[in-house]
Protein backbone atom coordinates (compact mmCIF):
# COMPACT_ATOMS: atom_id res chain seq x y z
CA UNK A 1 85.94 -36.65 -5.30
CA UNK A 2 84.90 -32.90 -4.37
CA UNK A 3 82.22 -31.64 -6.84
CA UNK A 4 83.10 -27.98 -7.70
CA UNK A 5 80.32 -25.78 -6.70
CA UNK A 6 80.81 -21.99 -8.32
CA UNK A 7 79.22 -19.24 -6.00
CA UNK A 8 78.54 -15.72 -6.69
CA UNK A 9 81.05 -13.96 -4.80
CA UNK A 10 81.80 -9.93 -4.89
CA UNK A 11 85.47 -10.81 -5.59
CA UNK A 12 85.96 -11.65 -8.89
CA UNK A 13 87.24 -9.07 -11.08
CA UNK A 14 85.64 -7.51 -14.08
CA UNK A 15 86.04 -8.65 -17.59
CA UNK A 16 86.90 -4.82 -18.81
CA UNK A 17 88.52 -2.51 -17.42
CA UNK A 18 90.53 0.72 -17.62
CA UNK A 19 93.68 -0.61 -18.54
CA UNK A 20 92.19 -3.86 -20.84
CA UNK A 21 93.01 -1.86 -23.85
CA UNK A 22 96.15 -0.90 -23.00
CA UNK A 23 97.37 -4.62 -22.00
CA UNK A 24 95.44 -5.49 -25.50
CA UNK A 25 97.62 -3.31 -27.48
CA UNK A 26 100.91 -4.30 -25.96
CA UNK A 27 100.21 -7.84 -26.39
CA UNK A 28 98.77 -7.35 -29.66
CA UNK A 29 102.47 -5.50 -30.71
CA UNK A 30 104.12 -8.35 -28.89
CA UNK A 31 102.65 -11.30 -30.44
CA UNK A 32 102.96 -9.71 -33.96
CA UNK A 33 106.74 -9.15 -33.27
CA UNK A 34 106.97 -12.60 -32.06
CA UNK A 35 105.21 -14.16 -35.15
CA UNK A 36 107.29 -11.38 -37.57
CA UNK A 37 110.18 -12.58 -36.11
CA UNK A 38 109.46 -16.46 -36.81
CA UNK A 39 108.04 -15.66 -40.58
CA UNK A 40 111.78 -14.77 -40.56
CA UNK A 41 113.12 -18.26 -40.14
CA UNK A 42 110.89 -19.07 -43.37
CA UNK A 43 113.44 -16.49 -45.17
CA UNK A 44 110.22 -15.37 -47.11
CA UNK A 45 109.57 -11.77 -48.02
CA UNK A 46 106.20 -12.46 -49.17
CA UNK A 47 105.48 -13.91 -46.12
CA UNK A 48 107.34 -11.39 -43.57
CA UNK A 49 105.62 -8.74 -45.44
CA UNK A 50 102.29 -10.22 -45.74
CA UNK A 51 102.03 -11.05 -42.00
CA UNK A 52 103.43 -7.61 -40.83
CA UNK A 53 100.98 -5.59 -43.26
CA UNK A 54 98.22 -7.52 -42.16
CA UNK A 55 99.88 -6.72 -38.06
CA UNK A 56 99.68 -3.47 -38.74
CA UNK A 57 96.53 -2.64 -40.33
CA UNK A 58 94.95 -4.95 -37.23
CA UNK A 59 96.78 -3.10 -34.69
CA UNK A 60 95.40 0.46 -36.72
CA UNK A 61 91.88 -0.63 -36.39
CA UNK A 62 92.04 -1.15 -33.03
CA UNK A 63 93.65 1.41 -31.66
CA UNK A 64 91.20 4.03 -33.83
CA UNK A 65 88.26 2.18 -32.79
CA UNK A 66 89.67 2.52 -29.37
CA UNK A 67 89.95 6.27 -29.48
CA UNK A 68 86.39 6.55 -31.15
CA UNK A 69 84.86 4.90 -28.41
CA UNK A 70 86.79 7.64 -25.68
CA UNK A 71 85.85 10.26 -27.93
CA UNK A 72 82.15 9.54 -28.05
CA UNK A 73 82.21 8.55 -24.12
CA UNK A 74 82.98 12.16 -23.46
CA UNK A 75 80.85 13.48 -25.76
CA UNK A 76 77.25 14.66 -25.82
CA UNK A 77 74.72 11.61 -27.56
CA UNK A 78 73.69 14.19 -29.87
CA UNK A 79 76.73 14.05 -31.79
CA UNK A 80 77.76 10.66 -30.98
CA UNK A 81 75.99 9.02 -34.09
CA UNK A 82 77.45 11.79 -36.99
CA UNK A 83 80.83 11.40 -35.44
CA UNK A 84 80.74 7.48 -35.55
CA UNK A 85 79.20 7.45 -39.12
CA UNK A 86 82.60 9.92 -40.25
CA UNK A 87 85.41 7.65 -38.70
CA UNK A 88 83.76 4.44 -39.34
CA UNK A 89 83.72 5.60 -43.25
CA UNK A 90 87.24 7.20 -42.68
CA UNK A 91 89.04 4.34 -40.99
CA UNK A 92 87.21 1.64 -43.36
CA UNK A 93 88.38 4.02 -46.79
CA UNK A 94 91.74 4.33 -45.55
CA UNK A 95 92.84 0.58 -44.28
CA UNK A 96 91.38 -0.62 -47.82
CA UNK A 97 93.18 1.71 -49.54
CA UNK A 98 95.93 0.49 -48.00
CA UNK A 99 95.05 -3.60 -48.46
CA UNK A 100 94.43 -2.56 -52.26
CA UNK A 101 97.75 -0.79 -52.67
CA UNK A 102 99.11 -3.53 -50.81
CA UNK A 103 98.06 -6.23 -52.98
CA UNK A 104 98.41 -4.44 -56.22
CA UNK A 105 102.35 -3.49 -55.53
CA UNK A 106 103.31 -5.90 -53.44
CA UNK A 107 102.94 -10.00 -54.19
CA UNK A 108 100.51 -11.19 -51.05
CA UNK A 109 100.37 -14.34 -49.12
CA UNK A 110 96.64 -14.22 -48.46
CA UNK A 111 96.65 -16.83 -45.78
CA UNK A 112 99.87 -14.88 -44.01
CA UNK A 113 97.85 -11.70 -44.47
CA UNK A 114 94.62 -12.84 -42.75
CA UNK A 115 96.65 -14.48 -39.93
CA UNK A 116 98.17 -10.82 -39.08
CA UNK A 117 94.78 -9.40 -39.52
CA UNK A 118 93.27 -11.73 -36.67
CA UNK A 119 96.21 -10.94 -34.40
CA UNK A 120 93.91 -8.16 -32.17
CA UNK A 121 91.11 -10.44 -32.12
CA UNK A 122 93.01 -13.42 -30.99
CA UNK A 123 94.40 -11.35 -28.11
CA UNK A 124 91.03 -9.72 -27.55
CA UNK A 125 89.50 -13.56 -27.17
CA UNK A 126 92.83 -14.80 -24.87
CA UNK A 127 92.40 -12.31 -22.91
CA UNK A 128 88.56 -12.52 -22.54
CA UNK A 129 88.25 -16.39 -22.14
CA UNK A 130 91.50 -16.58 -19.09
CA UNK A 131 90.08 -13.89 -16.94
CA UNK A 132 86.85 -15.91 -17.51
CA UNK A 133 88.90 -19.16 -16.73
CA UNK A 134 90.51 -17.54 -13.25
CA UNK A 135 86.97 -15.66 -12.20
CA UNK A 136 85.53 -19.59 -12.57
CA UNK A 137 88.07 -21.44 -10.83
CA UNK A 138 88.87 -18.56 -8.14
CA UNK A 139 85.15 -19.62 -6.71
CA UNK A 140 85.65 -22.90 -7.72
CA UNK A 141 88.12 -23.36 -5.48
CA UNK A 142 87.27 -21.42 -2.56
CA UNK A 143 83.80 -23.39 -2.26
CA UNK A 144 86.25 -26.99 -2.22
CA UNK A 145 88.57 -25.47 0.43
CA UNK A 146 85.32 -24.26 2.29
CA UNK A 147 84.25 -27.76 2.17
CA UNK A 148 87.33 -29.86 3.18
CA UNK A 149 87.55 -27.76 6.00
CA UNK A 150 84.03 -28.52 7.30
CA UNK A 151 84.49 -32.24 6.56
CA UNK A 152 87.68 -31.69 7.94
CA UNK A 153 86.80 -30.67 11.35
CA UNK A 154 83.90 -33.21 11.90
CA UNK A 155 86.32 -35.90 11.22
C-alpha cells in the first residue's frame, strides 16, 4: 500500500473567493427550503414556523454582514470602524426585535428555531471543510499516480 504524500502545489484553489458568498446564499435558501419543506410532513405549525423564522433571520444576518464587509472594502479605514459600530448595533437591534416579537406572538419551538438559525453556518462549514477535502486529496493523489508511474516503469 501507497502512502499518500501531500505536496505544495500552485494548483489548488482558494478557500474564498468572489463568488463563495454567492454559492453560500443559494445553498443557504436551498437547504432551508428543503428542511421547510420536510417540517411539513410533521404537519406542525409551530415547527414550520419556528424553523423558517429562525431561516430567515440566519439568511438576514448573512447577507447584511455580507454587504458590510463590501461596503467597508471600498471604503477609506478612517470610516471603516464608525460605520461597522452603526450596522453591527443596527442589524443586532433589529433581528432581536424580531426573535422577541417572534416569541412573544407566536408559540416557538426553541430547538426548531436554533436549527434554522445555524442553517448559514452549517453551509458556511460544508462548504469550507469539502474544498479543504478536494485541495487535500487533489495532491494526494497526484503524488500516488506520480509514484506508480515511476515504480511502474522500472518494473
Amino acid at each position: 500500500m501507497d502512502k499518500l504524500i501531500p505536496i505544495d502545489n500552485k494548483e489548488t484553489s482558494p478557500l474564498f473567493d468572489e463568488h463563495f458568498p454567492d454559492r453560500v446564499l443559494k445553498t443557504s435558501v436551498l437547504l432551508s427550503l428543503i428542511i421547510i419543506a420536510g417540517s411539513l410532513s410533521y404537519m406542525s405549525f409551530v415547527l414550520t414556523t419556528s424553523i423558517a423564522i429562525g431561516c430567515f433571520i440566519s439568511i438576514a444576518l448573512f447577507k447584511t454582514t455580507w454587504w458590510t464587509i463590501q461596503y467597508a472594502v471600498r471604503q477609506k479605514r478612517e470610516k471603516i470602524k464608525g460605520f461597522f459600530l452603526k450596522i453591527s448595533f443596527l442589524k443586532y437591534f433589529v433581528i432581536g426585535a424580531m426573535l422577541l416579537s417572534a416569541c412573544l406572538f407566536l408559540e416557538i419551538n426553541a430547538a426548531a428555531m436554533a436549527l434554522g438559525l445555524s442553517i448559514v453556518v452549517a453551509v458556511i462549514v460544508m462548504k469550507v471543510g469539502s474544498r479543504l477535502f478536494v485541495n487535500y486529496m487533489n495532491r494526494a493523489v497526484k503524488v500516488s499516480n506520480f509514484k506508480h508511474q515511476i515504480t511502474n516503469k522500472f518494473q
